[in-house]
N, C-alpha and C. Protein backbone atom coordinates (compact mmCIF):
# COMPACT_ATOMS: atom_id res chain seq x y z
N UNK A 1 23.95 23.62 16.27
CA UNK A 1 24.17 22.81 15.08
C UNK A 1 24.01 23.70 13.84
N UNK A 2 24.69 23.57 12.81
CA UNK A 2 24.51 24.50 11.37
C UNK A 2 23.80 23.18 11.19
N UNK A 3 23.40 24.21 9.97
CA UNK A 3 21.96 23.70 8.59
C UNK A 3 22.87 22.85 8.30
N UNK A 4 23.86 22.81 7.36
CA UNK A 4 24.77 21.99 6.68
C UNK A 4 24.84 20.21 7.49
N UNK A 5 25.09 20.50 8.72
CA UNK A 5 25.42 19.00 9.65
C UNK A 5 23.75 18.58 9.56
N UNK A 6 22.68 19.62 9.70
CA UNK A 6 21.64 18.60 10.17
C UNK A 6 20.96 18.50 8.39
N UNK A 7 21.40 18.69 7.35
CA UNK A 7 20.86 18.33 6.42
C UNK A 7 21.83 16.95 5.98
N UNK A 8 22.79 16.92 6.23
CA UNK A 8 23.81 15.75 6.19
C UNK A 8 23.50 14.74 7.45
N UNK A 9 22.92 14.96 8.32
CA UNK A 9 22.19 13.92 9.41
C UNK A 9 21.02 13.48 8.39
N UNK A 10 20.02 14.17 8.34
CA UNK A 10 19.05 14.02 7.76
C UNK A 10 18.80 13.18 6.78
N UNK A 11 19.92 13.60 5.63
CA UNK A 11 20.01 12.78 4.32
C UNK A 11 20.59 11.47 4.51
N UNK A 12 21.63 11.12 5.95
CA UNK A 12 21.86 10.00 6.27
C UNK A 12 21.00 9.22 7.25
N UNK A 13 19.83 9.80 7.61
CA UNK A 13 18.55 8.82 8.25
C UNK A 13 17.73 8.34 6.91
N UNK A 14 17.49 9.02 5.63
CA UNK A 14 16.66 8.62 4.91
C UNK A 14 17.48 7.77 3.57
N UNK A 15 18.69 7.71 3.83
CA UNK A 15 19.60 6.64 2.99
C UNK A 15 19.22 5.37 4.09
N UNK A 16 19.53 5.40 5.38
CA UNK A 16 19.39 4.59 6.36
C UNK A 16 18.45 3.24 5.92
N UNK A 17 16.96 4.74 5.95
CA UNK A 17 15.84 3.87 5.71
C UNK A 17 15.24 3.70 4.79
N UNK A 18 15.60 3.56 3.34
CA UNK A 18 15.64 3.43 2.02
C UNK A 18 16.43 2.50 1.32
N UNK A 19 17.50 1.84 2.32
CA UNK A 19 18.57 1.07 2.32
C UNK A 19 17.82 -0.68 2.07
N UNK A 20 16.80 -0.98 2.99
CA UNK A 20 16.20 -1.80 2.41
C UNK A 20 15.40 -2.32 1.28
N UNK A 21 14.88 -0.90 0.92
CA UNK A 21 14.10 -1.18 -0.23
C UNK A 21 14.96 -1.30 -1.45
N UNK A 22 15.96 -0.75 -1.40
CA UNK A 22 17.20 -0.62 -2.65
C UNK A 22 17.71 -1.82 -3.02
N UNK A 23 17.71 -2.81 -1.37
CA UNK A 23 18.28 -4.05 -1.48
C UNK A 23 17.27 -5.29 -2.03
N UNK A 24 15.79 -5.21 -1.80
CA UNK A 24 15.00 -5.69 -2.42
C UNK A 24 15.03 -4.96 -3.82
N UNK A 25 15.16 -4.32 -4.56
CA UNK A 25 15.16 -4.07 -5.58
C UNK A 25 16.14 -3.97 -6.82
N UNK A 26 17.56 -4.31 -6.00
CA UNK A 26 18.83 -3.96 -6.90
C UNK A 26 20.04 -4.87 -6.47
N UNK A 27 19.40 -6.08 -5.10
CA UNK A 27 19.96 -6.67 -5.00
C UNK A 27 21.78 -6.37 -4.69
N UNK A 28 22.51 -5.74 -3.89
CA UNK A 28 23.51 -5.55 -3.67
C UNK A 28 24.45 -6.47 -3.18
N UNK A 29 23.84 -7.33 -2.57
CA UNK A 29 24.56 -8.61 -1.88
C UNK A 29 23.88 -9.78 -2.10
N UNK A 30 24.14 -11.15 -1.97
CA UNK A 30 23.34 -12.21 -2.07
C UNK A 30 22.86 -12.18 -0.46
N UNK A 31 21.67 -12.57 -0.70
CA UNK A 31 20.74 -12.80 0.75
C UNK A 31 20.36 -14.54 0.45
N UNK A 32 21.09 -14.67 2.06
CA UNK A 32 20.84 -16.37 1.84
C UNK A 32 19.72 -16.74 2.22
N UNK A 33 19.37 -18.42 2.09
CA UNK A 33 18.49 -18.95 2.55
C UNK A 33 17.91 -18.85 3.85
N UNK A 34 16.99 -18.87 4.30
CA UNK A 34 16.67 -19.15 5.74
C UNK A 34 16.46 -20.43 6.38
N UNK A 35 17.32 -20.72 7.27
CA UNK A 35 17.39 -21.83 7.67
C UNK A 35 16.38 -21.98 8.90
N UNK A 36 15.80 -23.42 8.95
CA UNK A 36 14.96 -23.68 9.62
C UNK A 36 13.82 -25.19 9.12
N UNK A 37 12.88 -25.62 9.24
CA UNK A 37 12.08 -26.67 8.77
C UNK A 37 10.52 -25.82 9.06
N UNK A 38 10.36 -25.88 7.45
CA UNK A 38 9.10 -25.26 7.23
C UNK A 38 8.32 -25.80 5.68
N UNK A 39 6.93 -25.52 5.05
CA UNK A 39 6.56 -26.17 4.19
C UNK A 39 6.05 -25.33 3.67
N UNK A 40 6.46 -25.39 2.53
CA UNK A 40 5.43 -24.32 1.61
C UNK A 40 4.07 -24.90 1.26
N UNK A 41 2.66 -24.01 1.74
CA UNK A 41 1.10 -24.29 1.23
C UNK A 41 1.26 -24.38 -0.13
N UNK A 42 0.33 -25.26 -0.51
CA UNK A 42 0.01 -24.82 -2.12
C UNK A 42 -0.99 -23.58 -2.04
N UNK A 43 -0.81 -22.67 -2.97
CA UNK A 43 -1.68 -21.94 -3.12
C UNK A 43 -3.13 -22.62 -3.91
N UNK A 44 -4.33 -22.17 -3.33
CA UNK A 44 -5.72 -22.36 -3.29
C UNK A 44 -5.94 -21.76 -4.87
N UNK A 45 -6.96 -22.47 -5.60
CA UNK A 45 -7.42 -22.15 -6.77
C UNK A 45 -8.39 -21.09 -6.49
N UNK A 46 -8.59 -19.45 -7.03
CA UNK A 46 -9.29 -18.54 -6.33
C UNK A 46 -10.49 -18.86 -7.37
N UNK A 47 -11.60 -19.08 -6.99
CA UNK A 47 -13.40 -18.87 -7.41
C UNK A 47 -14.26 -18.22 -6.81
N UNK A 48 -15.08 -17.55 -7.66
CA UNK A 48 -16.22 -16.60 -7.25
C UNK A 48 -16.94 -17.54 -5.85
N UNK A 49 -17.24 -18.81 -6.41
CA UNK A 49 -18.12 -19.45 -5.37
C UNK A 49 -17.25 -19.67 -4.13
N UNK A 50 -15.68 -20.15 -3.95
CA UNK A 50 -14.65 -20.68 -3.23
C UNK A 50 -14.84 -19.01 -1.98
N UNK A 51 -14.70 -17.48 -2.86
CA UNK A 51 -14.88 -16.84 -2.24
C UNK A 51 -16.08 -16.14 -1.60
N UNK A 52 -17.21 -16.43 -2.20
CA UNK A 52 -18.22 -16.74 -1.31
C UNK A 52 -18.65 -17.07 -0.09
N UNK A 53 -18.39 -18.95 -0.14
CA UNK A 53 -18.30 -19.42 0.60
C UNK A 53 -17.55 -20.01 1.66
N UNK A 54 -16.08 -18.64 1.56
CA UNK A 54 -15.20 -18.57 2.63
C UNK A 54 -14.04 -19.75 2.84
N UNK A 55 -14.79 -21.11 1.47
CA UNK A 55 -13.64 -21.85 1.29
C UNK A 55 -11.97 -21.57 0.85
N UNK A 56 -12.08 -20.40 0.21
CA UNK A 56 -10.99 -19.37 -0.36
C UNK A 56 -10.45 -19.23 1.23
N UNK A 57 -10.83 -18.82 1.57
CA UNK A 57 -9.83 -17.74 2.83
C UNK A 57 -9.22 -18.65 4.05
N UNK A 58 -10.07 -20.37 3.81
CA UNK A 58 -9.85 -21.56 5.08
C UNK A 58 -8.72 -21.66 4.14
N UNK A 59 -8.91 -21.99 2.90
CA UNK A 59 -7.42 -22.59 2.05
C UNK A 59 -6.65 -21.85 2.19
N UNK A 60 -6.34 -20.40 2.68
CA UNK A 60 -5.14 -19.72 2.79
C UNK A 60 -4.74 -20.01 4.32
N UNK A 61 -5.27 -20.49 5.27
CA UNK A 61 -4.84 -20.43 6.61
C UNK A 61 -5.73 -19.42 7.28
N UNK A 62 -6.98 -18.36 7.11
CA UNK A 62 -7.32 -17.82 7.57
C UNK A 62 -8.18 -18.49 8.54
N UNK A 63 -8.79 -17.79 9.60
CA UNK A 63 -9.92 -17.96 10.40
C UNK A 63 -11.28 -18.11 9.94
């Protein structure tokens, strides 16, 4: 293999995998909804005491 092909491999594995983050960030295409039946939590009011006493972390779904 020449340098030339494996720096042109190379540079096309790290476009590859950089390809997502570009798309979260610059948006190239519309990304649709996800279909399915699901509910959004309300998010939990965060407090010193709430996180204390571990009520914080039951309101997120934790263990």
């Amino acid at each position: 293999m020449t340098t030339l092909f494996k720096r042109l491999l190379l540079g096309l594995l790290v476009l590859l995998l950089l390809l997502p983050a570009l798309q979260a960030r610059l948006r190239f295409y519309p990304e649709g909804e996800l279909a399915g039946a699901f509910t959004r939590a309300p998010h939990p009011e965060f407090s010193w005491e709430g996180l204390q006493s571990t009520a914080y972390q039951e309101a997120l779904g934790g263990t």
